[in-house]
Protein backbone atom coordinates (compact mmCIF):
# COMPACT_ATOMS: atom_id res chain seq x y z
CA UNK A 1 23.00 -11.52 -12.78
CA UNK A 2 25.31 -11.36 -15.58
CA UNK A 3 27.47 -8.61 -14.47
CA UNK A 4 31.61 -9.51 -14.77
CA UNK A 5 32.45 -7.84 -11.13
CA UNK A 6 30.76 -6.43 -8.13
CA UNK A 7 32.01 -2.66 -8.88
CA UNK A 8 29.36 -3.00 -12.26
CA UNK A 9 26.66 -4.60 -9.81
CA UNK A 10 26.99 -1.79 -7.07
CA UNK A 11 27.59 0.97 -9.73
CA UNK A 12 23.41 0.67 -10.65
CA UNK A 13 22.70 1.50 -6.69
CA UNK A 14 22.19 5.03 -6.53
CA UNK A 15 24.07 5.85 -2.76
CA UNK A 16 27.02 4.44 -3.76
CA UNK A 17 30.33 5.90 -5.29
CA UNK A 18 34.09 4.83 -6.65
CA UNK A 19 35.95 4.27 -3.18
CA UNK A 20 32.92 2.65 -2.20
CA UNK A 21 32.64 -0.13 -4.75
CA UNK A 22 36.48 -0.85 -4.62
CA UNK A 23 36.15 -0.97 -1.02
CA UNK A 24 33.29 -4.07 -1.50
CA UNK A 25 35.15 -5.41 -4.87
CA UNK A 26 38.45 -6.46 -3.01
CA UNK A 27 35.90 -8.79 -0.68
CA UNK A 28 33.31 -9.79 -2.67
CA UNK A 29 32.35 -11.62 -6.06
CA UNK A 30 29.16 -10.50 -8.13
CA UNK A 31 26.71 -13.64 -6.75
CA UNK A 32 28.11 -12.90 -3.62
CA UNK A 33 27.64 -9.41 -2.88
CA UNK A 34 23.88 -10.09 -4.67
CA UNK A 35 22.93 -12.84 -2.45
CA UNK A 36 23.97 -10.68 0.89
CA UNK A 37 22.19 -7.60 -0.30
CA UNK A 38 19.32 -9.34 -0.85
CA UNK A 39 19.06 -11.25 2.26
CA UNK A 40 19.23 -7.60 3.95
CA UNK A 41 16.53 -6.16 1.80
CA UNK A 42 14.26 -9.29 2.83
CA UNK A 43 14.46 -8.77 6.77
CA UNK A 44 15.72 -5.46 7.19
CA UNK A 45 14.69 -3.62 10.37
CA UNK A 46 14.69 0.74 9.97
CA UNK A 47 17.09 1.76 12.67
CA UNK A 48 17.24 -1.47 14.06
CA UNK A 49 21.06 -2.66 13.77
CA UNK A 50 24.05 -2.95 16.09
CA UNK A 51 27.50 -2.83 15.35
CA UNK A 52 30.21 -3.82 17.93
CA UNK A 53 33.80 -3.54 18.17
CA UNK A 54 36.06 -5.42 21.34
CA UNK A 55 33.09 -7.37 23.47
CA UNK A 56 32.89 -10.90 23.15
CA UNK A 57 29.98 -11.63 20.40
CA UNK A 58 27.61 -14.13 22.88
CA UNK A 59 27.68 -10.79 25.00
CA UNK A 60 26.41 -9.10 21.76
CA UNK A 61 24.12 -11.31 20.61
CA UNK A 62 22.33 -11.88 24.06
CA UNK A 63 21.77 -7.96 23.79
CA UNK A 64 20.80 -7.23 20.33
CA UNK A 65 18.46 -10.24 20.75
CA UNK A 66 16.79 -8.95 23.99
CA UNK A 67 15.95 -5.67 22.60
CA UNK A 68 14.61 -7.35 19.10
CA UNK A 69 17.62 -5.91 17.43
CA UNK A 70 19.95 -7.03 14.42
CA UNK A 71 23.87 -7.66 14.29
CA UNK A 72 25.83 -8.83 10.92
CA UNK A 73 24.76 -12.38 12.05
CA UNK A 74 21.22 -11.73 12.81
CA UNK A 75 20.82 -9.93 9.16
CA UNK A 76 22.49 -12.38 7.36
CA UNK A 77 20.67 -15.21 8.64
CA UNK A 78 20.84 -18.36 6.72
CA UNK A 79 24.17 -16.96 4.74
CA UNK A 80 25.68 -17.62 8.25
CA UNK A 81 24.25 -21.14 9.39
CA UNK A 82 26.71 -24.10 8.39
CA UNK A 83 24.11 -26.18 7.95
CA UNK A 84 21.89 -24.03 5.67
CA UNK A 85 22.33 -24.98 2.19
CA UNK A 86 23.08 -21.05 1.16
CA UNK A 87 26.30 -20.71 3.87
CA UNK A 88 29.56 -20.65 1.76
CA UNK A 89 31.47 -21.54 4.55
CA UNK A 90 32.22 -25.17 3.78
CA UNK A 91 33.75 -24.04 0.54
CA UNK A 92 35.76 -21.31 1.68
CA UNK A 93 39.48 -21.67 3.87
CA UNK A 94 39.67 -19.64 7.05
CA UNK A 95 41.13 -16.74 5.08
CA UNK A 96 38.42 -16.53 2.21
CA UNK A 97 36.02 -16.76 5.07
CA UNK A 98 37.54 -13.99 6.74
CA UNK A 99 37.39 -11.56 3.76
CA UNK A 100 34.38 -12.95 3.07
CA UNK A 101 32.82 -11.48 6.13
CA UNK A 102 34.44 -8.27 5.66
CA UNK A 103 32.98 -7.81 2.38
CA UNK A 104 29.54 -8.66 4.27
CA UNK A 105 30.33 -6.37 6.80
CA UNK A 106 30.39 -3.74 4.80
CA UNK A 107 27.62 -3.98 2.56
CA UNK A 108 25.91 -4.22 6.37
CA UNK A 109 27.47 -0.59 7.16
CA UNK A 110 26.40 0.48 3.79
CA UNK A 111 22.64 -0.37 4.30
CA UNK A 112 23.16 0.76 7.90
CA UNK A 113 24.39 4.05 6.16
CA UNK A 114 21.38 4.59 3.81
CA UNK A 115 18.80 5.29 7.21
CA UNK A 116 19.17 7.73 10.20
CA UNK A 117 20.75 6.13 13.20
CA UNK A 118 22.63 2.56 14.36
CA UNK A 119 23.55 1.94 18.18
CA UNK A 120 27.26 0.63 18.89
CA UNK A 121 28.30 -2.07 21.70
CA UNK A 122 32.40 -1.24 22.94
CA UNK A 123 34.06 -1.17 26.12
CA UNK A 124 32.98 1.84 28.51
CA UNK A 125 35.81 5.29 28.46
CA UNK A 126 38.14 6.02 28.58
CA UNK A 127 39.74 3.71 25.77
CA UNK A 128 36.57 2.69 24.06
CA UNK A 129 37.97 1.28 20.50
CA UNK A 130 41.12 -0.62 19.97
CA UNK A 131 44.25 1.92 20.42
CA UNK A 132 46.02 0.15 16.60
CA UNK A 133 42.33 2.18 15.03
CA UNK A 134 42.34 -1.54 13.28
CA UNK A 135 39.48 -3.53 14.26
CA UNK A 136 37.17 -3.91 11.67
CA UNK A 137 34.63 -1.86 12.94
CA UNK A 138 37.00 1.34 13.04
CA UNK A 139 38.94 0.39 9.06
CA UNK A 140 35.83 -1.20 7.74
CA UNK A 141 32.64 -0.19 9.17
CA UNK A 142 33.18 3.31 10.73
CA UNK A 143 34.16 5.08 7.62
CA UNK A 144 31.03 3.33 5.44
CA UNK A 145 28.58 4.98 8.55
CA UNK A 146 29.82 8.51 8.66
CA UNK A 147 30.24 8.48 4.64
CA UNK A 148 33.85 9.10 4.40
CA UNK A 149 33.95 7.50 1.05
CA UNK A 150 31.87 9.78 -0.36
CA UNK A 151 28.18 8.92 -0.20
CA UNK A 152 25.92 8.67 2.26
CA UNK A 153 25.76 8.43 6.37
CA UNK A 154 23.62 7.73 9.22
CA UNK A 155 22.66 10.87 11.25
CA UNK A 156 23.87 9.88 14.58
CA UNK A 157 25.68 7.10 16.42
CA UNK A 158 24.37 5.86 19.69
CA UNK A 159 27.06 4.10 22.23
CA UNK A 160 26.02 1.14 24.88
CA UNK A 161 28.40 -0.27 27.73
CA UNK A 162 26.78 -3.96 27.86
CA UNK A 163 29.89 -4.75 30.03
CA UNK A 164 29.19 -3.07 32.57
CA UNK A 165 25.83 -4.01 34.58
CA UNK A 166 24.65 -0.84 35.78
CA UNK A 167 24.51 0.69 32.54
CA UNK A 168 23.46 -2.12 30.37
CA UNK A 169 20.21 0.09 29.01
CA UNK A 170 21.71 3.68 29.42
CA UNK A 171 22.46 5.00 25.87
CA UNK A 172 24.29 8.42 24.67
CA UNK A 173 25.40 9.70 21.44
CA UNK A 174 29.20 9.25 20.33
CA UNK A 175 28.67 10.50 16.91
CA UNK A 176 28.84 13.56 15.42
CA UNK A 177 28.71 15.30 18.92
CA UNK A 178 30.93 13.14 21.34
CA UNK A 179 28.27 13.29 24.46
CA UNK A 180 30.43 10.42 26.46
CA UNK A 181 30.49 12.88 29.22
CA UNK A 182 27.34 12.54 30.28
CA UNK A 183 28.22 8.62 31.28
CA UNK A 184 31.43 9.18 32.98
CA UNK A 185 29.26 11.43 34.95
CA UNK A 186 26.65 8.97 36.29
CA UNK A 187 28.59 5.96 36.07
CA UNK A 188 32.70 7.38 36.37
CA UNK A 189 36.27 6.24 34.54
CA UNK A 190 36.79 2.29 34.44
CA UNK A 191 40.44 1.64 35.45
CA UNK A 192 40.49 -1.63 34.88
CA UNK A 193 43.18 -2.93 33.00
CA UNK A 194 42.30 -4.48 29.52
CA UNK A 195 44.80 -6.78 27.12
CA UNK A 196 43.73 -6.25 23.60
CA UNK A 197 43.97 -8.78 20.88
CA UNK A 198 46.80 -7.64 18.69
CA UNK A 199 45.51 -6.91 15.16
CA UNK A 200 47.66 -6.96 12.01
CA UNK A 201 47.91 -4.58 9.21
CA UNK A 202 46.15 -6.25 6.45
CA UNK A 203 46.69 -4.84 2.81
CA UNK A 204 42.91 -4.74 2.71
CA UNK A 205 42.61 -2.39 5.56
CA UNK A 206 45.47 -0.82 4.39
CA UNK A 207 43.90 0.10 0.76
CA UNK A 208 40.23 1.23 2.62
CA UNK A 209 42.81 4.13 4.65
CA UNK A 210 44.15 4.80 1.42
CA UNK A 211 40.23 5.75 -0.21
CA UNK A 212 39.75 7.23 2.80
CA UNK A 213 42.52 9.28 2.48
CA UNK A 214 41.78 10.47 -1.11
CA UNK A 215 38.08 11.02 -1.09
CA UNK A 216 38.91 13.31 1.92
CA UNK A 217 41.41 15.04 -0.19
CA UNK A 218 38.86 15.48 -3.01
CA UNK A 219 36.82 16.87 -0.64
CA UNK A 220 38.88 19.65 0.69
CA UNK A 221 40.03 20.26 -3.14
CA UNK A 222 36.69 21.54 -3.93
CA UNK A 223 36.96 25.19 -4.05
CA UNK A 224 34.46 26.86 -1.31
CA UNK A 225 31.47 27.67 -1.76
CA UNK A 226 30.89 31.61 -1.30
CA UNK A 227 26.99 31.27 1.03
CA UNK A 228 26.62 35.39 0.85
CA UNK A 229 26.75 35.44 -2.85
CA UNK A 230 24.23 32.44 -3.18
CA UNK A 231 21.98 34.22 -0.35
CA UNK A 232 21.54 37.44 -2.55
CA UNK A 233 20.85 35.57 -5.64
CA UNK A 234 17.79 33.83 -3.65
CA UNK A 235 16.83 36.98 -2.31
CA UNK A 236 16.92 38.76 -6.06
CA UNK A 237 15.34 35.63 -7.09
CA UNK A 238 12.38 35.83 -4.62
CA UNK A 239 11.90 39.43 -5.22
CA UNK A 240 11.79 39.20 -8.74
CA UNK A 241 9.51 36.30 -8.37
CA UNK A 242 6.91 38.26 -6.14
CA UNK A 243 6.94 41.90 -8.23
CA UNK A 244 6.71 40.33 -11.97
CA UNK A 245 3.28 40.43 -12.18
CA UNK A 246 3.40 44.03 -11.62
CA UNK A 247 6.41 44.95 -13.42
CA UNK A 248 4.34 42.87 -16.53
CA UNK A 249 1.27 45.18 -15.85
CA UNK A 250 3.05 48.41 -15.78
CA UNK A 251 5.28 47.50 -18.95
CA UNK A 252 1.20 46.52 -20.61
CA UNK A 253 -0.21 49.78 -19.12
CA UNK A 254 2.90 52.27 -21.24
CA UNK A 255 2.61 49.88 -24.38
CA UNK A 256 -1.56 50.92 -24.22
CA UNK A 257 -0.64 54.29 -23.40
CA UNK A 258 2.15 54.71 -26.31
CA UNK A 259 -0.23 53.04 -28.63
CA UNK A 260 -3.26 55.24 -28.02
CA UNK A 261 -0.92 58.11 -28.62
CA UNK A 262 0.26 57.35 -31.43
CA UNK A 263 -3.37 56.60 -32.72
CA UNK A 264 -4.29 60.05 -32.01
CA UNK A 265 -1.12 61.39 -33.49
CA UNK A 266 -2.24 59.31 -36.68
CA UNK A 267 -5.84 60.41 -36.46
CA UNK A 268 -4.94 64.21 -36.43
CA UNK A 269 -2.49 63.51 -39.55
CA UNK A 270 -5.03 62.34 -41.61
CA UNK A 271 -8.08 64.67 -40.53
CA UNK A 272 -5.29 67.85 -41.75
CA UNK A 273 -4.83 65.84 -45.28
CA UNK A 274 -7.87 64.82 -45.96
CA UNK A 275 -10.30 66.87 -47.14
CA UNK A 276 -13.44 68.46 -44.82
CA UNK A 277 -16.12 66.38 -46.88
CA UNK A 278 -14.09 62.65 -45.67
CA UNK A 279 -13.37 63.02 -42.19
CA UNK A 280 -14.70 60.26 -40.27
CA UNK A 281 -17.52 60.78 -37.73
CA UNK A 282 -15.68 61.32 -33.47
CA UNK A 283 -18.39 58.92 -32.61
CA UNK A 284 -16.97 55.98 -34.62
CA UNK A 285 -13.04 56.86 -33.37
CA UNK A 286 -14.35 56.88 -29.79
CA UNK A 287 -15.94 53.65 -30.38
CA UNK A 288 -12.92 52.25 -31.80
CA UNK A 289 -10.54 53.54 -28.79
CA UNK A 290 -13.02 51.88 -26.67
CA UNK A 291 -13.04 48.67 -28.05
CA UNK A 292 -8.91 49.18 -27.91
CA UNK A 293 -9.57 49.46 -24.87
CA UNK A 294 -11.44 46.68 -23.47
CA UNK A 295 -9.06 44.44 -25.80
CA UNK A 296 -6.13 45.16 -23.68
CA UNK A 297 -7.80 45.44 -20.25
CA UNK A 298 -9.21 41.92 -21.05
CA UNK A 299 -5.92 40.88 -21.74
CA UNK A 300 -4.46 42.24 -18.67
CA UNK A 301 -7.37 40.18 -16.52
CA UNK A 302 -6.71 37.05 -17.94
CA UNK A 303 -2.89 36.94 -17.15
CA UNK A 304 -4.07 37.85 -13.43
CA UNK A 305 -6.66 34.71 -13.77
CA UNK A 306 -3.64 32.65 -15.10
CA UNK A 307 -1.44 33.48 -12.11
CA UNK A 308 -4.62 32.78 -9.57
CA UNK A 309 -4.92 29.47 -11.28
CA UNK A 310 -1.36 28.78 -10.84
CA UNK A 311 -1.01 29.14 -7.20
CA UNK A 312 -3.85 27.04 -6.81
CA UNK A 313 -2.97 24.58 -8.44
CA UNK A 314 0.49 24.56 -6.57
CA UNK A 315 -1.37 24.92 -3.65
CA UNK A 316 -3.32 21.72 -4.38
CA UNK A 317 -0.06 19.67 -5.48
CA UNK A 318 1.73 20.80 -2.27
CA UNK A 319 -1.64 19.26 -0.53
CA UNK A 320 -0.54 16.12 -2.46
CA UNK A 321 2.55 15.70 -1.22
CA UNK A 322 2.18 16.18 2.22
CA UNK A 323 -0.77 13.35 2.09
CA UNK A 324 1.55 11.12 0.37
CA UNK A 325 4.20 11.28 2.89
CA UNK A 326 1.83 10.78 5.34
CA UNK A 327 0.66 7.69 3.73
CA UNK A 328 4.30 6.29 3.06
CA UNK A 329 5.03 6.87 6.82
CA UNK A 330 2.01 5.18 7.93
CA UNK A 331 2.55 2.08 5.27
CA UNK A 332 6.24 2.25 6.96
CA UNK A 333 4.96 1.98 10.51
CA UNK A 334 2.25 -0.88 9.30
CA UNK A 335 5.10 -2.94 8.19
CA UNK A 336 7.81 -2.61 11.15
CA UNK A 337 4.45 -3.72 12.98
CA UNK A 338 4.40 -6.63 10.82
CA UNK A 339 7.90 -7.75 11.12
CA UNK A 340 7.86 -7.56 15.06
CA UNK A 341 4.49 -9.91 15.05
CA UNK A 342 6.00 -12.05 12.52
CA UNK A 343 8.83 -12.27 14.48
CA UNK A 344 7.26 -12.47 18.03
CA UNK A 345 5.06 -15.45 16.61
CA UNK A 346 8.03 -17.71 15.29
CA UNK A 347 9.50 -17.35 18.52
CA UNK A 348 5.94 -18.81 20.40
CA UNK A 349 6.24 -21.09 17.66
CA UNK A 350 9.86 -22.28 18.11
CA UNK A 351 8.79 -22.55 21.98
CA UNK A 352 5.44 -24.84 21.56
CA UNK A 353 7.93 -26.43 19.35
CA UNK A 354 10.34 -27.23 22.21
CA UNK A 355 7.81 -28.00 24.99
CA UNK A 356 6.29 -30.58 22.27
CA UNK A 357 9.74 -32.23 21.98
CA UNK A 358 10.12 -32.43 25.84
CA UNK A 359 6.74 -33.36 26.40
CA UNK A 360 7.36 -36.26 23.80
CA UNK A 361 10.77 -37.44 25.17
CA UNK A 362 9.38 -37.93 28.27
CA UNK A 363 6.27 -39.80 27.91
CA UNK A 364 8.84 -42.32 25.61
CA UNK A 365 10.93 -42.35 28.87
CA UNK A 366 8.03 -43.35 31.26
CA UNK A 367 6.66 -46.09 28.52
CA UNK A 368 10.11 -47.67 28.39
């Protein structure tokens, strides 16, 4: 790709916005943030992601694995293995590294963002998230999720307790209607006490507030928009729409009318001037008004025809559509189908691979 920075590269993609590609450019290079996106474009599971903030990550990983889910790790896959030839983080200090994985994380959020719904690993209520608000989940990923830099967000966030055994598979939604009720309910307040890791205030998590901050202002500068006045134009709009045809016939109908008048008007005129011995025959001016006539009633059936035509054919494209979504949701289905039996068989596969091993160190024990 020969782009100059990342905020070019991520300008082509259509979700994103401004705040959102300074947000990745302050991480990121240009080969970087192209070889992570396209690592999650290769594996990527449709509402199958997990983002965690404050639980130890074995604890995470044991769960996302179990239920055939995907953290930052899973997703990134060989970008994260030191001993994969496509892991940076041999060349990188523990600092680079660090930002490094912040600019992965979220490009992560931002493909969670672009789907419907992402399930969240923290500590159980009442203090779910860190009290500084300065984990990287809440400065980095949080605000990519529910789209507060101005593009797009997931529909809903689902919350898990993995910490605590009895409600290991019981899930609620956090986000956008706070239902954490319901598991203080069935399950009740955790006193225990809890020592957070203190957290810094880094200038990069520092500068994503300060986007925040202004894209909500933006926001809120927008003037309003008035719903009652946009209601009656669609319901002028619709009315028009369904009373043209016969507003069109009535204007045709006193255009024939005025015509035909005047043609008599005309007629009379010239029967008074002219003298007895050259007026026409009534028989041929009848058969003239009668082929007037016909003329414009013919005209008048084919612009009903036309408008038949056109609602079936709208009819017929609407048909279209709604067998093409179908189609798209059933090639969508095929393929999450696929990935799961792909992924089922390299795990038999990394199993017979493990027996074989054992199996093969221990008949080389019993010969020796």
């Amino acid at each position: 790709m020969d782009l100059e920075d990342i905020s070019q590269w991520f300008s082509n993609q259509q979700a994103t916005q401004a705040p959102l590609i300074r947000a990745f450019s302050q991480y990121l290079t240009v080969s970087e943030g192209a070889q992570i996106f396209d690592q999650f474009q290769s594996n990527w599971i449709r509402n199958g992601q997990v983002l965690w903030s404050g639980i130890p990550l074995d604890r995470v990983q044991e769960w996302a694995a179990k239920h055939h889910l995907q953290t930052l790790t899973i997703a990134m896959g060989p970008l994260m293995d030191k001993k994969h030839p496509d892991c940076l983080k041999s060349t990188k200090n523990p600092h680079e590294w660090s930002w490094y994985i912040r600019g992965a994380s979220a490009i992560f959020a931002w493909q969670i963002a672009r789907f419907e719904k992402v399930i969240l690993l923290s500590f159980p209520p009442p203090q779910q998230l860190h009290p500084s608000g300065l984990s990287n989940y809440q400065s980095i990923e949080e605000p990519i999720i529910k789209g507060r830099l101005g593009h797009c967000a997931v529909q809903q966030i689902i919350m898990v307790h993995s910490t605590i055994t009895e409600s290991k598979e019981f899930l609620y939604e956090i986000w956008p209607a706070d239902k954490s009720s319901t598991w203080i309910k069935l399950f009740g307040l955790q006193n225990t006490s809890r020592k957070w890791r203190p957290i810094g205030q880094c200038k990069d998590k520092l500068r994503l507030k300060e986007l925040i901050a202004h894209s909500g202002q933006h926001v809120l500068s927008t003037p309003p928009t008035n719903f009652f006045s946009i209601i009656l134009r669609m319901v002028f709009l619709l009315v028009l729409a369904r009373f043209t045809p016969f507003i069109l016939m009535g204007i045709l109908c006193a255009l024939v009318d005025r015509s035909l008048r005047g043609i008599k008007v005309s007629q009379c005129c010239q029967l008074e001037q002219k003298p007895k011995g050259t007026e026409k025959p009534i028989r041929a001016i009848e058969a003239k008004r009668k082929d007037q006539l016909e003329f414009i009633s013919g005209k008048i059936i084919k612009t009903k025809q036309r408008a038949q035509e056109k609602k079936a054919q709208a009819k017929v494209q609407k048909k279209a559509q709604k067998k093409c979504n179908v189609e798209k949701k059933a090639q969508a289905k095929v393929q999450e189908k696929a990935q799961k039996k792909h992924k089922i068989e390299k795990k038999a596969q990394a199993k017979a691979q493990k027996k074989a091993q054992k199996k093969y160190k221990a008949t080389n024990n019993i010969q020796l």
